[in-house]
PDB file of N, CA and C in Angstrom:
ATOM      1  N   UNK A   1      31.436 -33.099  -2.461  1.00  0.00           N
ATOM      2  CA  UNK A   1      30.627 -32.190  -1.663  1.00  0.00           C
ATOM      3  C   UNK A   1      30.158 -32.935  -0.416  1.00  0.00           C
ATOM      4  N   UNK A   2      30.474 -32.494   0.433  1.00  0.00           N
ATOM      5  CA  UNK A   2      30.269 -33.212   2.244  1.00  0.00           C
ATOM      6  C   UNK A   2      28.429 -32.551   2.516  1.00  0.00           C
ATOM      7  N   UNK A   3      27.926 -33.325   3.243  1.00  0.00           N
ATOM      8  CA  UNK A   3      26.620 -33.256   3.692  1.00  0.00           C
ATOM      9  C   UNK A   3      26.281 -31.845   3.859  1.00  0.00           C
ATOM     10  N   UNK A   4      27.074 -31.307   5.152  1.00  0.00           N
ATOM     11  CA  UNK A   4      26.574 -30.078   5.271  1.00  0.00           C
ATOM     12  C   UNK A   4      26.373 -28.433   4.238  1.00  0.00           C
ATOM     13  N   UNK A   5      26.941 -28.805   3.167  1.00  0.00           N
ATOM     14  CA  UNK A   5      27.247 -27.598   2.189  1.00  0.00           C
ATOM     15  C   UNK A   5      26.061 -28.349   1.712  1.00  0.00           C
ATOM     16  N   UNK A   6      25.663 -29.648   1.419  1.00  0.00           N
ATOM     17  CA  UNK A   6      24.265 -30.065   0.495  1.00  0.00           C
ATOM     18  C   UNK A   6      23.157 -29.746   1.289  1.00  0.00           C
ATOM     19  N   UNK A   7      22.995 -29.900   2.721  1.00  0.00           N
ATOM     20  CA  UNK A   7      22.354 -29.513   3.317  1.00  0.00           C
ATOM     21  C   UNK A   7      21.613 -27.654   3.346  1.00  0.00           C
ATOM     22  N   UNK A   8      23.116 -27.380   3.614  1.00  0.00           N
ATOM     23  CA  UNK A   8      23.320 -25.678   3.404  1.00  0.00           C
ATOM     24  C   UNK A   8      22.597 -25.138   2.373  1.00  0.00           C
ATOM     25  N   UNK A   9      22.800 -25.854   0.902  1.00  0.00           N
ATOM     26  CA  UNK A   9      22.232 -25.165  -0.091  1.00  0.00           C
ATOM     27  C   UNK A   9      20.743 -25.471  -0.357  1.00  0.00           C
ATOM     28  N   UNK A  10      20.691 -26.830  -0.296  1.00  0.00           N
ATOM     29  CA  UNK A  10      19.229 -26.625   0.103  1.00  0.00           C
ATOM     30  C   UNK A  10      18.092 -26.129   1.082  1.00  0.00           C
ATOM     31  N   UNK A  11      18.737 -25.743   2.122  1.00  0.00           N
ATOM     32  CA  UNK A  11      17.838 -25.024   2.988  1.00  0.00           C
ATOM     33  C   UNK A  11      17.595 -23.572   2.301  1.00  0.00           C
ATOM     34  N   UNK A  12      18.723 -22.922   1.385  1.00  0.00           N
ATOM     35  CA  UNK A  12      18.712 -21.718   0.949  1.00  0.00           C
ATOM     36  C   UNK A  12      17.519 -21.985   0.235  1.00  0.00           C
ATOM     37  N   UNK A  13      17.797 -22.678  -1.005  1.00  0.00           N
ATOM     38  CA  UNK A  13      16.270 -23.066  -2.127  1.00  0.00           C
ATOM     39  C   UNK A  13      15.413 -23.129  -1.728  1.00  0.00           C
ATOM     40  N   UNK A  14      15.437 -23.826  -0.027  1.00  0.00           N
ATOM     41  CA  UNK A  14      13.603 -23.609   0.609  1.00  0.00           C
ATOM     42  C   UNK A  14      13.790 -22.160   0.803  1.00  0.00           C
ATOM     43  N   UNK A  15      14.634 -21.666   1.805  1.00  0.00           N
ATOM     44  CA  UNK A  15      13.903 -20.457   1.939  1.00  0.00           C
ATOM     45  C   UNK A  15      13.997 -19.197   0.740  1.00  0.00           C
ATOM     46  N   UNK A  16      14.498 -19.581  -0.599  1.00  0.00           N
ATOM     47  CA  UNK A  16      14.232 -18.469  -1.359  1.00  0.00           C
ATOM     48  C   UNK A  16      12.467 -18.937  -1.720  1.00  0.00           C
ATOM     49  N   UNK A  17      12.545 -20.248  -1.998  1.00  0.00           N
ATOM     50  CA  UNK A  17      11.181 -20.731  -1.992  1.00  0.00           C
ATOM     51  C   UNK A  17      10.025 -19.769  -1.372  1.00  0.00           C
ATOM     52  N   UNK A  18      10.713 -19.874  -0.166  1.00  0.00           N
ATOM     53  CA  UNK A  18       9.460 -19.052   1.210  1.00  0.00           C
ATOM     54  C   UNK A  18       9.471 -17.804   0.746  1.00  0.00           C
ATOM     55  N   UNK A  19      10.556 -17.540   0.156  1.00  0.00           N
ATOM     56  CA  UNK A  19      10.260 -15.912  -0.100  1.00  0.00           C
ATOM     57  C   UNK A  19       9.345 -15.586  -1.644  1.00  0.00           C
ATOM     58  N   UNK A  20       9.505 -16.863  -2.636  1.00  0.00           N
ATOM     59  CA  UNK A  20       8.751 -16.523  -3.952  1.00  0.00           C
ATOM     60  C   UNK A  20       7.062 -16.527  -3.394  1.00  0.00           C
ATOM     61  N   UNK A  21       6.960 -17.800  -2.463  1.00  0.00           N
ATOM     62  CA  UNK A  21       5.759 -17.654  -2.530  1.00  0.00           C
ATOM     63  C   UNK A  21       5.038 -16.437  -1.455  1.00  0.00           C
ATOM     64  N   UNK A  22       5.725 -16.204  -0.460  1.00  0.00           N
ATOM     65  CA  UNK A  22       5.466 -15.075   0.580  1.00  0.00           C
ATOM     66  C   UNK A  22       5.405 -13.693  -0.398  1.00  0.00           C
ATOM     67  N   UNK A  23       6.127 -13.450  -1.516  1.00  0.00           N
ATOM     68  CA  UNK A  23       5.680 -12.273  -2.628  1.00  0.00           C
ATOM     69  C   UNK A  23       4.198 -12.952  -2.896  1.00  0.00           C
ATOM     70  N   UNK A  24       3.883 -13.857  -3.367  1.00  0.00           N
ATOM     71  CA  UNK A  24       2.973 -14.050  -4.149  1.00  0.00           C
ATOM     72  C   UNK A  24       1.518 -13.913  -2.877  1.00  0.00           C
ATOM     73  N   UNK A  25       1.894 -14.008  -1.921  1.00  0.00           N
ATOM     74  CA  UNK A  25       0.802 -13.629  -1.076  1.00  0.00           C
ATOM     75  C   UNK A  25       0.599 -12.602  -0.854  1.00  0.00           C
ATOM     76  N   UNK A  26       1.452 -11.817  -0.792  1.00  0.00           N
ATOM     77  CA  UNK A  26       0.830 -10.501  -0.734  1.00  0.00           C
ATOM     78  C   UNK A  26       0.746  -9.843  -1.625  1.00  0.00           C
ATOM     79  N   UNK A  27       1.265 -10.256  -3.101  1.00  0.00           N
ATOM     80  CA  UNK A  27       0.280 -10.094  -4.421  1.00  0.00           C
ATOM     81  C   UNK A  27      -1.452 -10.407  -4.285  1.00  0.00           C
ATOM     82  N   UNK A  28      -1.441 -11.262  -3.984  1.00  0.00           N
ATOM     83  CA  UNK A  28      -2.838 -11.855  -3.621  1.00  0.00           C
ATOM     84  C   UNK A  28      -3.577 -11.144  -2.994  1.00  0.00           C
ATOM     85  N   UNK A  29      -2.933 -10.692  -2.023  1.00  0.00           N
ATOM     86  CA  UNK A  29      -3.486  -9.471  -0.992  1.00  0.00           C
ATOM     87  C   UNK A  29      -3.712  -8.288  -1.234  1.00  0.00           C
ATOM     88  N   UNK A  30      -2.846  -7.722  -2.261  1.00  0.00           N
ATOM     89  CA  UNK A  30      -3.059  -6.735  -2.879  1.00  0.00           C
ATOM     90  C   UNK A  30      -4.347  -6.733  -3.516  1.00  0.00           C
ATOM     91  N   UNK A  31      -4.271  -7.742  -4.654  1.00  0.00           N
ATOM     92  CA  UNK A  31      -5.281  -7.774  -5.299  1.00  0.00           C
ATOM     93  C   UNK A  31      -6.622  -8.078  -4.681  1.00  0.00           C
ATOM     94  N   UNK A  32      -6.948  -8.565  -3.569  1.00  0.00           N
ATOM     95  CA  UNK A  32      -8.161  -8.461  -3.109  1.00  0.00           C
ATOM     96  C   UNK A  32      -7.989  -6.993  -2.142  1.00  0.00           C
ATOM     97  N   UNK A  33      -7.734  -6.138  -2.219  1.00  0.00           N
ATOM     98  CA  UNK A  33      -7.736  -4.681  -1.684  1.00  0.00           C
ATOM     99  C   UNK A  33      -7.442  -4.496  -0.227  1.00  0.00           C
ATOM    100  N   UNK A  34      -6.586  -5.628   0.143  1.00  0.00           N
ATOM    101  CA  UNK A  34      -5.934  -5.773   1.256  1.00  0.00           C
ATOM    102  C   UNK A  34      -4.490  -4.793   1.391  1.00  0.00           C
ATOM    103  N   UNK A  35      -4.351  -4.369   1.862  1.00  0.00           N
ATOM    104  CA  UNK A  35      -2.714  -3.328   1.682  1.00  0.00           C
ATOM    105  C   UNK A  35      -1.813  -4.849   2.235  1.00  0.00           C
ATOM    106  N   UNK A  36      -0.751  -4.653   1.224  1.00  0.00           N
ATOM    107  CA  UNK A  36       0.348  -5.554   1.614  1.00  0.00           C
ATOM    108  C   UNK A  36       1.672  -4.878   1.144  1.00  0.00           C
ATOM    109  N   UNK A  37       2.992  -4.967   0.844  1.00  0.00           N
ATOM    110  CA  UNK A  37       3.710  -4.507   0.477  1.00  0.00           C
ATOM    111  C   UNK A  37       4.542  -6.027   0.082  1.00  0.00           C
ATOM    112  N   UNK A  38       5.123  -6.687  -1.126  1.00  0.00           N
ATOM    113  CA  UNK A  38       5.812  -7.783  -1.751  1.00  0.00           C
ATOM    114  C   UNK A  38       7.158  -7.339  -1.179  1.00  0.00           C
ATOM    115  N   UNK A  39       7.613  -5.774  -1.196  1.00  0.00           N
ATOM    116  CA  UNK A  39       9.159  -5.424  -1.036  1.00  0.00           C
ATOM    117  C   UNK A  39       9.386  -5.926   0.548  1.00  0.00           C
ATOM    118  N   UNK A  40       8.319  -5.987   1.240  1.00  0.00           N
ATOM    119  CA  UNK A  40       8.531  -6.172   2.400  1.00  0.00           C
ATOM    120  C   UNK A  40       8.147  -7.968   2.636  1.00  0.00           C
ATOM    121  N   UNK A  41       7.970  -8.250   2.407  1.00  0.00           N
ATOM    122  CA  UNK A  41       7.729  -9.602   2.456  1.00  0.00           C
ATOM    123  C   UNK A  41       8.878 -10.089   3.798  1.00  0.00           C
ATOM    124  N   UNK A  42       9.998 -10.076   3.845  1.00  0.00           N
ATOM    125  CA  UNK A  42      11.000 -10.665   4.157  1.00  0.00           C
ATOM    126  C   UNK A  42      10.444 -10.393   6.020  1.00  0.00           C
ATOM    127  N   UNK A  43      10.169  -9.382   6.225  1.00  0.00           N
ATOM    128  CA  UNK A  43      10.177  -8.855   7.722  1.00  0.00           C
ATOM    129  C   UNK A  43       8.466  -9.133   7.903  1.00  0.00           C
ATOM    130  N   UNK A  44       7.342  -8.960   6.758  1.00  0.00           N
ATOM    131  CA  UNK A  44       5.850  -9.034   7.233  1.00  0.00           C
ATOM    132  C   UNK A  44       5.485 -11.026   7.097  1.00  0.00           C
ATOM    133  N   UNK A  45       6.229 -11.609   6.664  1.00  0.00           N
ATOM    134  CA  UNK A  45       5.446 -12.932   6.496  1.00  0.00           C
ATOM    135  C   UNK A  45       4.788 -13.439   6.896  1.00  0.00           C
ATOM    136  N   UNK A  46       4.579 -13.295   8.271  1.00  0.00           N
ATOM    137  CA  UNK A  46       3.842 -13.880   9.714  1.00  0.00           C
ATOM    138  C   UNK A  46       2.842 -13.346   9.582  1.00  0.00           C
ATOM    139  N   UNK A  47       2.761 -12.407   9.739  1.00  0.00           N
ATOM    140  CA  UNK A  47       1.329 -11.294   9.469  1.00  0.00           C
ATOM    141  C   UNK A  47       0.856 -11.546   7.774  1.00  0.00           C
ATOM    142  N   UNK A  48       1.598 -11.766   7.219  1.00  0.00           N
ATOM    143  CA  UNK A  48       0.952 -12.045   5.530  1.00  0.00           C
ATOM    144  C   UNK A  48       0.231 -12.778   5.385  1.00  0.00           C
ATOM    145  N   UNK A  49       1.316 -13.987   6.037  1.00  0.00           N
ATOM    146  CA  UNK A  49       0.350 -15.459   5.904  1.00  0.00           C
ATOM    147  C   UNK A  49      -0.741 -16.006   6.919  1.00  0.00           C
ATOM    148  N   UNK A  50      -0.247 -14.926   8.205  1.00  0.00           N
ATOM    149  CA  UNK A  50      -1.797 -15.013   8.602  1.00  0.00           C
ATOM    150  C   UNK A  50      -3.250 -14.346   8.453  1.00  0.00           C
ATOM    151  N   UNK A  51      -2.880 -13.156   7.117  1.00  0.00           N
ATOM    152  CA  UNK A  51      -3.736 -12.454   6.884  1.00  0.00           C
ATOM    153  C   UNK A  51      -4.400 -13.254   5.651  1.00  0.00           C
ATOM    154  N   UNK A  52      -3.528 -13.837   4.731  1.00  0.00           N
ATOM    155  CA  UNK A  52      -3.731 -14.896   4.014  1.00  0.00           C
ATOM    156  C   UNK A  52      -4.767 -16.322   4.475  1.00  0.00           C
ATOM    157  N   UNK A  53      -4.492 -16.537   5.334  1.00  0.00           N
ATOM    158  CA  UNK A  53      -5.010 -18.076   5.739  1.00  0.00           C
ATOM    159  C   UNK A  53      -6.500 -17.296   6.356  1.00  0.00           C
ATOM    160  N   UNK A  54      -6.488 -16.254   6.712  1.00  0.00           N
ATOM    161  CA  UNK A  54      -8.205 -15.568   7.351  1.00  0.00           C
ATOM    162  C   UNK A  54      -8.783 -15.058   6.313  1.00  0.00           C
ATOM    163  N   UNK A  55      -8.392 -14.529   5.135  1.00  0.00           N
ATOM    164  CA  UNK A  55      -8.956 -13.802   3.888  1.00  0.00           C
ATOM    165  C   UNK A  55      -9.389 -15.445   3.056  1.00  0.00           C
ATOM    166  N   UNK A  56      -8.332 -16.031   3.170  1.00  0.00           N
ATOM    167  CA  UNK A  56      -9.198 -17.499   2.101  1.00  0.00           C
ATOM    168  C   UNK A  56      -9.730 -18.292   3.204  1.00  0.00           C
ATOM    169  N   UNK A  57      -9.945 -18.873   4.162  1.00  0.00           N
ATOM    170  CA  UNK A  57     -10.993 -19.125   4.592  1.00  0.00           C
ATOM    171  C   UNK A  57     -12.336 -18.954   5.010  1.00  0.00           C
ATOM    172  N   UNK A  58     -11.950 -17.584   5.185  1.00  0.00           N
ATOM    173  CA  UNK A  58     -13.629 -16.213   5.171  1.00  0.00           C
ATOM    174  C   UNK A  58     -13.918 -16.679   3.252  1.00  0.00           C
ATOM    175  N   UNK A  59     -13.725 -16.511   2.669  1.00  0.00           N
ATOM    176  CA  UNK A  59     -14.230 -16.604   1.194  1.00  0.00           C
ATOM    177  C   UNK A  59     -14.583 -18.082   0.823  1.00  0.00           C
ATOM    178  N   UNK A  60     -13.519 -18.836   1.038  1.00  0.00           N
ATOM    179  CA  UNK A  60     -13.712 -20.117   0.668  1.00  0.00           C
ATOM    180  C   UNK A  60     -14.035 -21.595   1.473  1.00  0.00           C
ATOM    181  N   UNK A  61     -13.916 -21.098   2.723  1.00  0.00           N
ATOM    182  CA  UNK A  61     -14.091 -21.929   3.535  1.00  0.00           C
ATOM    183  C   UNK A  61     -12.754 -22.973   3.527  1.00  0.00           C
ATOM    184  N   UNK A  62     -11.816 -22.860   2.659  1.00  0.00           N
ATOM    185  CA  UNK A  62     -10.565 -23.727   3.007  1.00  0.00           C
ATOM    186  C   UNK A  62      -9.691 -22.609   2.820  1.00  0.00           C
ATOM    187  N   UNK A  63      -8.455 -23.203   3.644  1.00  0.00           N
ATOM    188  CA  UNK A  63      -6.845 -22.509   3.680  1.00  0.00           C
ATOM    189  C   UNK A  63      -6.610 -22.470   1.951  1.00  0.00           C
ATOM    190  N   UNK A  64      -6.179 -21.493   1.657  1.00  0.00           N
ATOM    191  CA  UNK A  64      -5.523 -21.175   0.214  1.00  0.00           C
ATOM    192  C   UNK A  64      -4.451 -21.916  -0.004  1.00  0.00           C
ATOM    193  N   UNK A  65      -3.840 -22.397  -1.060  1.00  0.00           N
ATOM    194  CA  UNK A  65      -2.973 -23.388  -1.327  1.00  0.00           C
ATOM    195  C   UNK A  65      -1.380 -22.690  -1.050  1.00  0.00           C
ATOM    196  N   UNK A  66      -1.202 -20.815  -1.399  1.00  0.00           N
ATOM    197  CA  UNK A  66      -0.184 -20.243  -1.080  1.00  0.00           C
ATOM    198  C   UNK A  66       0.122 -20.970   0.469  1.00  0.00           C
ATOM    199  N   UNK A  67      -0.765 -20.975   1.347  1.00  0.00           N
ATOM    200  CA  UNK A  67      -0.180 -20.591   2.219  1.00  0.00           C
ATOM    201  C   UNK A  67       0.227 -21.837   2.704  1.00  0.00           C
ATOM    202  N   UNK A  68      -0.161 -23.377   2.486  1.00  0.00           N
ATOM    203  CA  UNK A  68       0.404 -24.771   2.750  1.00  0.00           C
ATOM    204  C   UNK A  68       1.460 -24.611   2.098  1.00  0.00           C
ATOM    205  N   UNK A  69       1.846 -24.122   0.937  1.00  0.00           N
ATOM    206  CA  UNK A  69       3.346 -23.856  -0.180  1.00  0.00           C
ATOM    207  C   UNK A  69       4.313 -23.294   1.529  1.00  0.00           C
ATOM    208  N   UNK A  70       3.944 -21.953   1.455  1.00  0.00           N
ATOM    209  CA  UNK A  70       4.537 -21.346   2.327  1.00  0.00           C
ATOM    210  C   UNK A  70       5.095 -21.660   3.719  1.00  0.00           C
ATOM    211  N   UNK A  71       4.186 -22.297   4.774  1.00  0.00           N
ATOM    212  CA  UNK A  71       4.421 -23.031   5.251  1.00  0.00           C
ATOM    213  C   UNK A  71       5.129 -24.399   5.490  1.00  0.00           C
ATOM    214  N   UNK A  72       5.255 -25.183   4.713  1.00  0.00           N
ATOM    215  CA  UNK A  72       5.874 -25.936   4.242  1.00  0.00           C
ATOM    216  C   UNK A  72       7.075 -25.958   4.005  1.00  0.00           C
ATOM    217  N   UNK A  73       7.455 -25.123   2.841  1.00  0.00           N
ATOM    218  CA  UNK A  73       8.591 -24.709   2.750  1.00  0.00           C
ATOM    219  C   UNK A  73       9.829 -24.311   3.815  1.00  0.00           C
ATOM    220  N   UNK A  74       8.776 -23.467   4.746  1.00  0.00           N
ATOM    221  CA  UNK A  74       9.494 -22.311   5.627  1.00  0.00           C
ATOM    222  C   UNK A  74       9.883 -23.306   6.823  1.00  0.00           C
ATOM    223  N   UNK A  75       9.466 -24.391   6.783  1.00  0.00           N
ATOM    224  CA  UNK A  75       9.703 -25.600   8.023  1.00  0.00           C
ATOM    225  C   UNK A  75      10.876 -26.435   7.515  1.00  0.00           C
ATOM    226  N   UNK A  76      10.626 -26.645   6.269  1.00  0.00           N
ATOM    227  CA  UNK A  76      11.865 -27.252   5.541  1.00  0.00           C
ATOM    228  C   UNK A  76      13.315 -26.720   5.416  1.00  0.00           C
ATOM    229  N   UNK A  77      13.348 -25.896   5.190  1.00  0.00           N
ATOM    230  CA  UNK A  77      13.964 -24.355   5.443  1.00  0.00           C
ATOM    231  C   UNK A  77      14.944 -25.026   6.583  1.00  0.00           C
ATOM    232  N   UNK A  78      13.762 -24.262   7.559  1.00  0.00           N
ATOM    233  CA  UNK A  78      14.673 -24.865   8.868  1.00  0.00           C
ATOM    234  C   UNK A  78      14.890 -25.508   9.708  1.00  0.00           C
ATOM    235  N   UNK A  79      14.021 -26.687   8.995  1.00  0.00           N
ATOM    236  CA  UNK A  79      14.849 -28.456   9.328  1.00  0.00           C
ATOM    237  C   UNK A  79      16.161 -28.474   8.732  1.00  0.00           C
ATOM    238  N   UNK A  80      16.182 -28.099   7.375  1.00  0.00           N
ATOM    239  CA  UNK A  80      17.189 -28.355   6.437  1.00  0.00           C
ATOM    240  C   UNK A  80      19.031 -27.484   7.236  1.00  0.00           C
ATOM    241  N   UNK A  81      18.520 -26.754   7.118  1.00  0.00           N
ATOM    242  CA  UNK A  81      19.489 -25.497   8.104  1.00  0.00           C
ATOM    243  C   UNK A  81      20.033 -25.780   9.195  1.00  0.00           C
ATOM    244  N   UNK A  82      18.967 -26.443  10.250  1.00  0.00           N
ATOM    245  CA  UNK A  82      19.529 -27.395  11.022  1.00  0.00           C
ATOM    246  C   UNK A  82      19.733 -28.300  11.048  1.00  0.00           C
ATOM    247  N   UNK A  83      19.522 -29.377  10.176  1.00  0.00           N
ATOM    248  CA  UNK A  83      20.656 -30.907   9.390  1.00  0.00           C
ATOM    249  C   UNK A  83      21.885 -29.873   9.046  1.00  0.00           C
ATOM    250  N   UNK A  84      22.121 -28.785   8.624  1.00  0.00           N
ATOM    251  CA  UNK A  84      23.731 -28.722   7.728  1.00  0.00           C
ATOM    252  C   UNK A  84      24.332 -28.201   9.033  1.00  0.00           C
ATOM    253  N   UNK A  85      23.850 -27.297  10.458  1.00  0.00           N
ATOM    254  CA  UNK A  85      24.542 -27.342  11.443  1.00  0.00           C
ATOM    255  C   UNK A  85      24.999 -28.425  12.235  1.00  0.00           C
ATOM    256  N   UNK A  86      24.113 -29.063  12.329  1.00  0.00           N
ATOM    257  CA  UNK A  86      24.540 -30.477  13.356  1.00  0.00           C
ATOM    258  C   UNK A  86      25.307 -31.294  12.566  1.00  0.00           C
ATOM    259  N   UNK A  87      25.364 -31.072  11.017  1.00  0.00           N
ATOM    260  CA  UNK A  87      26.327 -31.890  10.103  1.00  0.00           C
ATOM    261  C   UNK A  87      27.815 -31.162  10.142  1.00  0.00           C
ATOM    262  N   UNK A  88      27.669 -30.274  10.668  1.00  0.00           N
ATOM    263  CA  UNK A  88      29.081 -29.710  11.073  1.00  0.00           C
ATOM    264  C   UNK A  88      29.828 -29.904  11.707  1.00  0.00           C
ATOM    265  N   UNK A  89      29.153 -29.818  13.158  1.00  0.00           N
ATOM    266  CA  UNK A  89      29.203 -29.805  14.514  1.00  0.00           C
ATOM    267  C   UNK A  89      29.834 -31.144  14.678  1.00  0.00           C
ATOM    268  N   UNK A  90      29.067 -32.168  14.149  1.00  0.00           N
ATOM    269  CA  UNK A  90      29.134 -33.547  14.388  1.00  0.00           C
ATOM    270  C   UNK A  90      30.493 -34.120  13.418  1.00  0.00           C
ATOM    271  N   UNK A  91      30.343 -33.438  11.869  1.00  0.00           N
ATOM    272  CA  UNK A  91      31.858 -33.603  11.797  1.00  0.00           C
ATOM    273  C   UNK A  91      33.185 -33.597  12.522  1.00  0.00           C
ATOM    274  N   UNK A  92      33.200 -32.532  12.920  1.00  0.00           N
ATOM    275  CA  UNK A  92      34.504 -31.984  13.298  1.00  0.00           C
ATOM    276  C   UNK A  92      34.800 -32.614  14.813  1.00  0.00           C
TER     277      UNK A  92
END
């Protein structure tokens, strides 16, 4: 297996990652009587997780742990995505 397919697949695992925990935020959201929709996750994330990071800091005074998961991930994602392009590119 050559770099870029290892690369490739792990950027997928982050971003299915981004997507388990981006459901789970707007589970969260739900449950504090916030309207969110989980089916939509894929197109609202931006708005989730910034509705996320203002709902737990108004309550708790720190960022909620979803949303460092989320973040995180979603950067890894596409660092990772772009290591398996330039591992292409640079192959060939």
């Amino acid at each position: 297996m050559d770099v870029s397919k290892l690369l490739a697949m792990l950027a997928v695992i982050c971003a299915l990652g981004s997507v388990y925990t981006g459901v789970r935020m707007a589970n969260d959201l739900r449950a504090r009587g916030i309207p969110a929709n989980p089916a939509l996750v894929r197109w609202m994330i931006f708005k989730y997780m910034a509705e996320y990071r203002r709902v737990t800091l108004k309550e708790t005074g720190k960022v909620g742990p979803l949303y460092r998961a989320c973040e995180t991930v979603s950067a890894l994602a596409a660092l990772l995505a772009l290591g398996a392009i330039l591992a292409m590119v640079l192959r060939t």
